[in-house]
Protein backbone atom coordinates (compact mmCIF):
# COMPACT_ATOMS: atom_id res chain seq x y z
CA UNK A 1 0.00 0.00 0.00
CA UNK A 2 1.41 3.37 -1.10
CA UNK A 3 2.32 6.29 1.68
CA UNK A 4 -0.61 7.95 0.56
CA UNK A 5 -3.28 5.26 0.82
CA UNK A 6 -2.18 4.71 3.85
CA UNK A 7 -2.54 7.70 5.22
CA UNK A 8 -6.10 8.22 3.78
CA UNK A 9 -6.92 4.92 5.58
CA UNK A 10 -5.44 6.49 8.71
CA UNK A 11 -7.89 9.28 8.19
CA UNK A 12 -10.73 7.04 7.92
CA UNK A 13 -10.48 5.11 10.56
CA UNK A 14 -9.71 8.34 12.91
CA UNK A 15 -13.39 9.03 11.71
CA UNK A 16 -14.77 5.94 13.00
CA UNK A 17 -16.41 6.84 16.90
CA UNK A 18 -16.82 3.66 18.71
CA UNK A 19 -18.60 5.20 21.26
CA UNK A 20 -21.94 5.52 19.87
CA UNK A 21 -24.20 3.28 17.98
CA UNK A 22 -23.68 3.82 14.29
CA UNK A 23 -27.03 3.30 11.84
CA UNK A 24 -25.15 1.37 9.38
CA UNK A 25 -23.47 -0.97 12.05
CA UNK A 26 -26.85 -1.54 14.18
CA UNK A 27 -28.61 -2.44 10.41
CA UNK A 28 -25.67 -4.60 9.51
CA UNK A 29 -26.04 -6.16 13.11
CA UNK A 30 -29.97 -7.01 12.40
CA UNK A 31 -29.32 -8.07 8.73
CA UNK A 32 -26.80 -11.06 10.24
CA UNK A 33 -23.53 -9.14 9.22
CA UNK A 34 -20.06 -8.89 11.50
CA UNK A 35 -19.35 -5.57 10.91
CA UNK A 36 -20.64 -4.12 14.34
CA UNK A 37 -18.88 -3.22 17.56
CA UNK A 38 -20.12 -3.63 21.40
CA UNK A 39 -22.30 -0.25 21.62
CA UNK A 40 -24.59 -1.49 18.14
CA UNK A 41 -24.81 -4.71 19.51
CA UNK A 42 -26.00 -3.43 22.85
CA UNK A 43 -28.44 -1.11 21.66
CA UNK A 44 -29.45 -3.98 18.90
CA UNK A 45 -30.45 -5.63 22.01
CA UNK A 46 -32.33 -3.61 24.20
CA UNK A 47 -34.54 -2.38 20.50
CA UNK A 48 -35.13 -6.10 20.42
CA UNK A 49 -36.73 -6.10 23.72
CA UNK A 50 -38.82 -3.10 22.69
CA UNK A 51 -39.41 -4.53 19.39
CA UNK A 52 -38.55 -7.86 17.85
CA UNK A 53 -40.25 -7.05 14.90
CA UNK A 54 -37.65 -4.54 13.61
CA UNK A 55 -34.78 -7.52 12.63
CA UNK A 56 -38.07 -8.55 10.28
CA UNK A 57 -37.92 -4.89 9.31
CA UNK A 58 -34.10 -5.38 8.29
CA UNK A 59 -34.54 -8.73 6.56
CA UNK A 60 -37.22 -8.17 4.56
CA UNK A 61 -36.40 -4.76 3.26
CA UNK A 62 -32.75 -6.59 2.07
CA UNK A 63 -35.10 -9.54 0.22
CA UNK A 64 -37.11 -6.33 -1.20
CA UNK A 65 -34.01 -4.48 -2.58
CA UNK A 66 -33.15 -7.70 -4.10
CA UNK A 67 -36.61 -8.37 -6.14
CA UNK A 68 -36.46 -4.57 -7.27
CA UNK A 69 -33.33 -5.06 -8.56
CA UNK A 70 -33.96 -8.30 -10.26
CA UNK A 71 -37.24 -7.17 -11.71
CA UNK A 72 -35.62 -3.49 -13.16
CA UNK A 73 -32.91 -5.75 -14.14
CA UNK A 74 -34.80 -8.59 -15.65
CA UNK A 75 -38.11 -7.24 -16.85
CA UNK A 76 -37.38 -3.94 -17.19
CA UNK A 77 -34.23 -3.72 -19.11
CA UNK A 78 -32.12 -1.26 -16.70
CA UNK A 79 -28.53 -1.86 -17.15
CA UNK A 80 -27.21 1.20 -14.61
CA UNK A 81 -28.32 1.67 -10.99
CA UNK A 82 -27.26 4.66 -8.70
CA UNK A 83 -27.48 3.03 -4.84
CA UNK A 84 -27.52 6.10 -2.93
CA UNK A 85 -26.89 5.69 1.45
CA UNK A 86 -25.20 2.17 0.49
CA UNK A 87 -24.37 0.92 3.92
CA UNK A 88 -22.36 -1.84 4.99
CA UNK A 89 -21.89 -4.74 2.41
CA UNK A 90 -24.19 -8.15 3.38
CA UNK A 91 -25.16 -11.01 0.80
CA UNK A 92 -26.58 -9.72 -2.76
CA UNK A 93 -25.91 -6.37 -2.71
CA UNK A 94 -27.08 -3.85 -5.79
CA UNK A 95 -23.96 -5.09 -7.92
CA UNK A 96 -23.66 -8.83 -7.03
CA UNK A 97 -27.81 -9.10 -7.80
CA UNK A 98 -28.10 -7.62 -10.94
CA UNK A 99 -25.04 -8.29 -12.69
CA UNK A 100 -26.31 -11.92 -11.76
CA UNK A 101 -29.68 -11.09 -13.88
CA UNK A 102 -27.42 -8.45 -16.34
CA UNK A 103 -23.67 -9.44 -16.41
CA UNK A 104 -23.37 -6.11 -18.01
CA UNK A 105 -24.90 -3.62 -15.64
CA UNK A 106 -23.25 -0.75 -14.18
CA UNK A 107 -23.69 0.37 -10.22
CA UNK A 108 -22.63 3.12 -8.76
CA UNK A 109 -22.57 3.44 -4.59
CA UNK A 110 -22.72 6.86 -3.03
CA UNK A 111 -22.23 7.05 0.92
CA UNK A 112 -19.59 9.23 3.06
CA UNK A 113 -19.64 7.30 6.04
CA UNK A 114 -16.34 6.54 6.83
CA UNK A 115 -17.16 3.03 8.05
CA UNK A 116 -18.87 2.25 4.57
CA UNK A 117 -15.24 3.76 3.25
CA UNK A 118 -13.16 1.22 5.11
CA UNK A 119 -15.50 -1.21 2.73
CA UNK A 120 -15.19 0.14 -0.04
CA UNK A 121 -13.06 -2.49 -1.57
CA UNK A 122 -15.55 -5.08 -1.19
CA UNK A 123 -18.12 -3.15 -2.84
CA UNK A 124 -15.58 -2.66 -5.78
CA UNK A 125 -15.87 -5.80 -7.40
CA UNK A 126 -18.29 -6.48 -10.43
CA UNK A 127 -18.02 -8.92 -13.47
CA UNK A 128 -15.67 -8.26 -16.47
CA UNK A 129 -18.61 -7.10 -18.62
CA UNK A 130 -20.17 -4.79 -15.87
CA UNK A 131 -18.77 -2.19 -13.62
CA UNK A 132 -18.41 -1.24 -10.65
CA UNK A 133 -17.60 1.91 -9.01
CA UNK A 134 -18.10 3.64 -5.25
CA UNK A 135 -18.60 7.44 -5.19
CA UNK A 136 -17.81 9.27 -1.30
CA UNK A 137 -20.35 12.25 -1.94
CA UNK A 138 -23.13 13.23 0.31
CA UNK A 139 -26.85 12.82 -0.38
CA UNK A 140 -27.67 16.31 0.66
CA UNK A 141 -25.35 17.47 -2.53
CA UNK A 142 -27.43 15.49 -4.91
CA UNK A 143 -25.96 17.79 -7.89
CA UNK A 144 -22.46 16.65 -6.56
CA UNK A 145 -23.84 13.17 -6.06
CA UNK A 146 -25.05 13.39 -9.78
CA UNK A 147 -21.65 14.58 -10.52
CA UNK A 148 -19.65 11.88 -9.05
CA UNK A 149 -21.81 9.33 -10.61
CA UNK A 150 -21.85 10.31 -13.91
CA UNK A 151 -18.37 9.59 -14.31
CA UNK A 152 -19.48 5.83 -14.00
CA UNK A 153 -22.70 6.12 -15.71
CA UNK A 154 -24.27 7.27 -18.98
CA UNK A 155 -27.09 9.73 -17.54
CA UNK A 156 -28.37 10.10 -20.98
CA UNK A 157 -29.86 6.53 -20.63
CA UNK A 158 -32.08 4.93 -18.07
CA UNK A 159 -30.93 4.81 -14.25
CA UNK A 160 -32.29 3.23 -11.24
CA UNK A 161 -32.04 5.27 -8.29
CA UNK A 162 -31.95 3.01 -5.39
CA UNK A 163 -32.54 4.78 -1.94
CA UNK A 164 -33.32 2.13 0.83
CA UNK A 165 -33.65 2.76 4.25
CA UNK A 166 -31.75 6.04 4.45
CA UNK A 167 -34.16 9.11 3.66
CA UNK A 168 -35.57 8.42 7.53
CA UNK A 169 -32.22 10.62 8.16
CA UNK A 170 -33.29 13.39 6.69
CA UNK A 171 -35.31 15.23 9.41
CA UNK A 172 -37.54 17.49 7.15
CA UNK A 173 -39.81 15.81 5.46
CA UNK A 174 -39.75 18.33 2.62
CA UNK A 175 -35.63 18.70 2.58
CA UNK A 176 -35.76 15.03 1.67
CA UNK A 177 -38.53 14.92 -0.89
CA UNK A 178 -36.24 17.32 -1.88
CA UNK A 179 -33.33 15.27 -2.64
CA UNK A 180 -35.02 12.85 -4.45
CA UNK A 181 -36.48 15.17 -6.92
CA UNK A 182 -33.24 16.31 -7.64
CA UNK A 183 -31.86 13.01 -7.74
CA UNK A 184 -34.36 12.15 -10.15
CA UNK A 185 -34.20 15.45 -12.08
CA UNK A 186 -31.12 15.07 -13.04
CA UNK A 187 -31.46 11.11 -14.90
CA UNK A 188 -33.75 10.70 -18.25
CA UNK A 189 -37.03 9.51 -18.99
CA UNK A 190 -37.51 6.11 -18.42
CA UNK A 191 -35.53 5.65 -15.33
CA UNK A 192 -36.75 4.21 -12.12
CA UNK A 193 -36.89 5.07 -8.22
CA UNK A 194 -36.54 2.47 -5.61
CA UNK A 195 -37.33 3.82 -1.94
CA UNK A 196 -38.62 2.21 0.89
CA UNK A 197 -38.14 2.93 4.87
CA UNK A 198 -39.22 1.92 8.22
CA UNK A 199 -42.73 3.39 8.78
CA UNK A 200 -44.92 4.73 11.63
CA UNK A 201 -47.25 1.70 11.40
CA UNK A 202 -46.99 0.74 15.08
CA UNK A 203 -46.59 1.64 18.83
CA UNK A 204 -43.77 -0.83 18.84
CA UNK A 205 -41.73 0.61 15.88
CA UNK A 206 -42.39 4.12 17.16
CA UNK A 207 -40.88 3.08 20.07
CA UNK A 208 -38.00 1.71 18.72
CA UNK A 209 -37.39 4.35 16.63
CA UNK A 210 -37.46 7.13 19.84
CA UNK A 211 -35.13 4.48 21.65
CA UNK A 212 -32.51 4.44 18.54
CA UNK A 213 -32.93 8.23 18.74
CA UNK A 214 -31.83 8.36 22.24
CA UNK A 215 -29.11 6.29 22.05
CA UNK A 216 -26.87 9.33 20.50
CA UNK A 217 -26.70 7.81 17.23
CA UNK A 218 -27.77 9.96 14.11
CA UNK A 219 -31.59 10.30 14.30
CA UNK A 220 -33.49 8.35 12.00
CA UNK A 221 -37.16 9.31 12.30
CA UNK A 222 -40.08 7.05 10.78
CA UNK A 223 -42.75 8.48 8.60
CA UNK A 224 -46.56 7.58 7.80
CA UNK A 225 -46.95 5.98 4.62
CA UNK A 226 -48.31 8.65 3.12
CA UNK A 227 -44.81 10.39 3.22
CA UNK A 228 -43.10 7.07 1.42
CA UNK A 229 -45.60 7.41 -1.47
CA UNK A 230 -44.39 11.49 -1.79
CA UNK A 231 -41.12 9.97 -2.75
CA UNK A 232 -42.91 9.34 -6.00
CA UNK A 233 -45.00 12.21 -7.37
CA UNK A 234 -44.77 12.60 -11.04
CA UNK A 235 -43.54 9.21 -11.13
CA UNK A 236 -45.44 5.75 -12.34
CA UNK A 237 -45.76 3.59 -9.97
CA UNK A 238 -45.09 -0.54 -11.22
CA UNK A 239 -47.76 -2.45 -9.49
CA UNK A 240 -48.03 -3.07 -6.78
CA UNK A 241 -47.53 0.53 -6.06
CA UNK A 242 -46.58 1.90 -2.63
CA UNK A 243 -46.91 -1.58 -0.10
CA UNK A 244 -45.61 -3.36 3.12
CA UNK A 245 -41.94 -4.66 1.42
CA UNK A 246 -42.97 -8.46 2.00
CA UNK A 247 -45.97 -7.51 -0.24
CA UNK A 248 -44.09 -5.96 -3.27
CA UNK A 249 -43.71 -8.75 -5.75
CA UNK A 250 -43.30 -12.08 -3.61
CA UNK A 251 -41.59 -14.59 -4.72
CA UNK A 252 -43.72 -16.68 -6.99
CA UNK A 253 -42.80 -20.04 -5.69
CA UNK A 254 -44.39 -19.51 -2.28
CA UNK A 255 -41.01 -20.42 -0.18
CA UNK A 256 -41.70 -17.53 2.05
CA UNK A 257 -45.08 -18.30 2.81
CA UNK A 258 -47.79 -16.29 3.15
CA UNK A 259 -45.74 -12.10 3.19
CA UNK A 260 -45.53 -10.75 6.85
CA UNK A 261 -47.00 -7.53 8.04
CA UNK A 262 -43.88 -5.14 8.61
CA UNK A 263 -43.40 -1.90 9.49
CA UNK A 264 -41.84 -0.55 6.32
CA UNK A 265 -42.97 0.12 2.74
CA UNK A 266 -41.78 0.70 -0.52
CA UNK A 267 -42.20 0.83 -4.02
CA UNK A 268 -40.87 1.46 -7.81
CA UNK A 269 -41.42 4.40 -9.82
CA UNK A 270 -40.84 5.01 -13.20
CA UNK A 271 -40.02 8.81 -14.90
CA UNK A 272 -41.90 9.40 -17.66
């Protein structure tokens, strides 16, 4: 590794605070990963108690992300996807599931976490036909995020946006509509919006969510449904629209069983 590698690395790590529960640690922690320290672990725990149902939460919006992909992939044709608040790599990631479907696809990641950074090199992997690139920009710059990613991406053709579990972050509600209609602005017709997010649904995920906020990790804040579906005006929403993320698209051959209630929704949109 060169001097100056190293000494970004240095700086990376130096950004890392072990001392609070981190929201891409505590997720990774609930999806089954090992990239998590004591304090995520801890608080993992006593949200468990409060909550169980939020590790469903976790799971099931990863098994969403992966039909959305497959099916913009598959059906749809999209051969370049813009994952926006990545978070810590788990099994089938953007890249890994649709370059499965699409050898040839193109993903971009966009997150400046400095956790996700130390990562980055196992999110930079992708199949000799495809690419695949990681972009440290922040979502609140979407014009810099747009930037960044075009450098990867051909923005005069189709794009998936993919923005899972990570607009909860933004505290106003019309700041983050915000971001995605710039997001979204700035790719053509005929490209697609995946969002979905824990939801106010329940006393017991309301809960949870005030307990993560009080933990002194960054705030993540729960919306009505309502607010998920903003995420997509002037969009077209593939069927089933805006639903519980066990209920978009199940898996045909019944393996699941019968989809779960869960307190988070999503959908697909498509620019017109």
């Amino acid at each position: 590794m060169s001097d100056d590698a190293q000494a970004a690395s240095a700086e990376i790590r130096a950004r890392i605070d072990t001392s609070k529960p981190h929201s891409a640690r505590f997720w990774n922690y609930f999806v089954g990963g090992k990239d998590h320290y004591e304090i995520d672990r801890e608080i993992g725990e006593q949200i468990k108690e409060i909550f169980p149902g939020l590790v469903d939460v976790a799971r099931t919006s990863r098994h969403f992300l992966g039909r959305a992909v497959r099916h913009l992939a598959g059906e749809q044709g999209v051969r370049q996807f813009l994952d926006v608040g990545t978070g810590l790599p788990t099994a089938d990631n953007t890249h890994e599931v649709a370059q499965r479907v699409a050898p040839d696809a193109r993903i971009v990641y966009v997150d400046n976490d400095p956790l996700v950074l130390t990562h980055a090199r196992a999110l930079l992997t992708s199949t000799p036909e495809g690419a695949t690139a990681y972009v440290d920009a922040d979502m609140y710059e979407p014009d810099a995020v747009l930037e960044a990613a075009a450098k990867s991406l051909d923005l005069t053709e189709p794009v998936a946006l993919v923005i899972l579990n990570t607009l909860g972050h933004v505290s106003d509600y019309d700041r983050a509509r915000g971001i995605v209609s710039r997001l979204m602005a700035g790719l053509p017709s005929g490209s697609f919006l995946v969002v979905s997010d824990s939801t106010a649904t329940s006393a017991g995920m309301i809960a949870a969510s005030e307990a993560y906020n009080a933990s002194g990790a960054v705030p993540y804040h729960v919306r009505a449904v309502e607010g998920i579906a903003g995420f997509f005006e002037g969009l077209d929403l593939v069927d089933p629209g805006i639903v519980q993320v066990t209920r978009w698209r199940p898996d045909a051959d019944g393996a699941q069983g019968e989809p779960a209630d869960v307190d988070a929704y999503g959908g697909v949109g498509r620019k017109p």
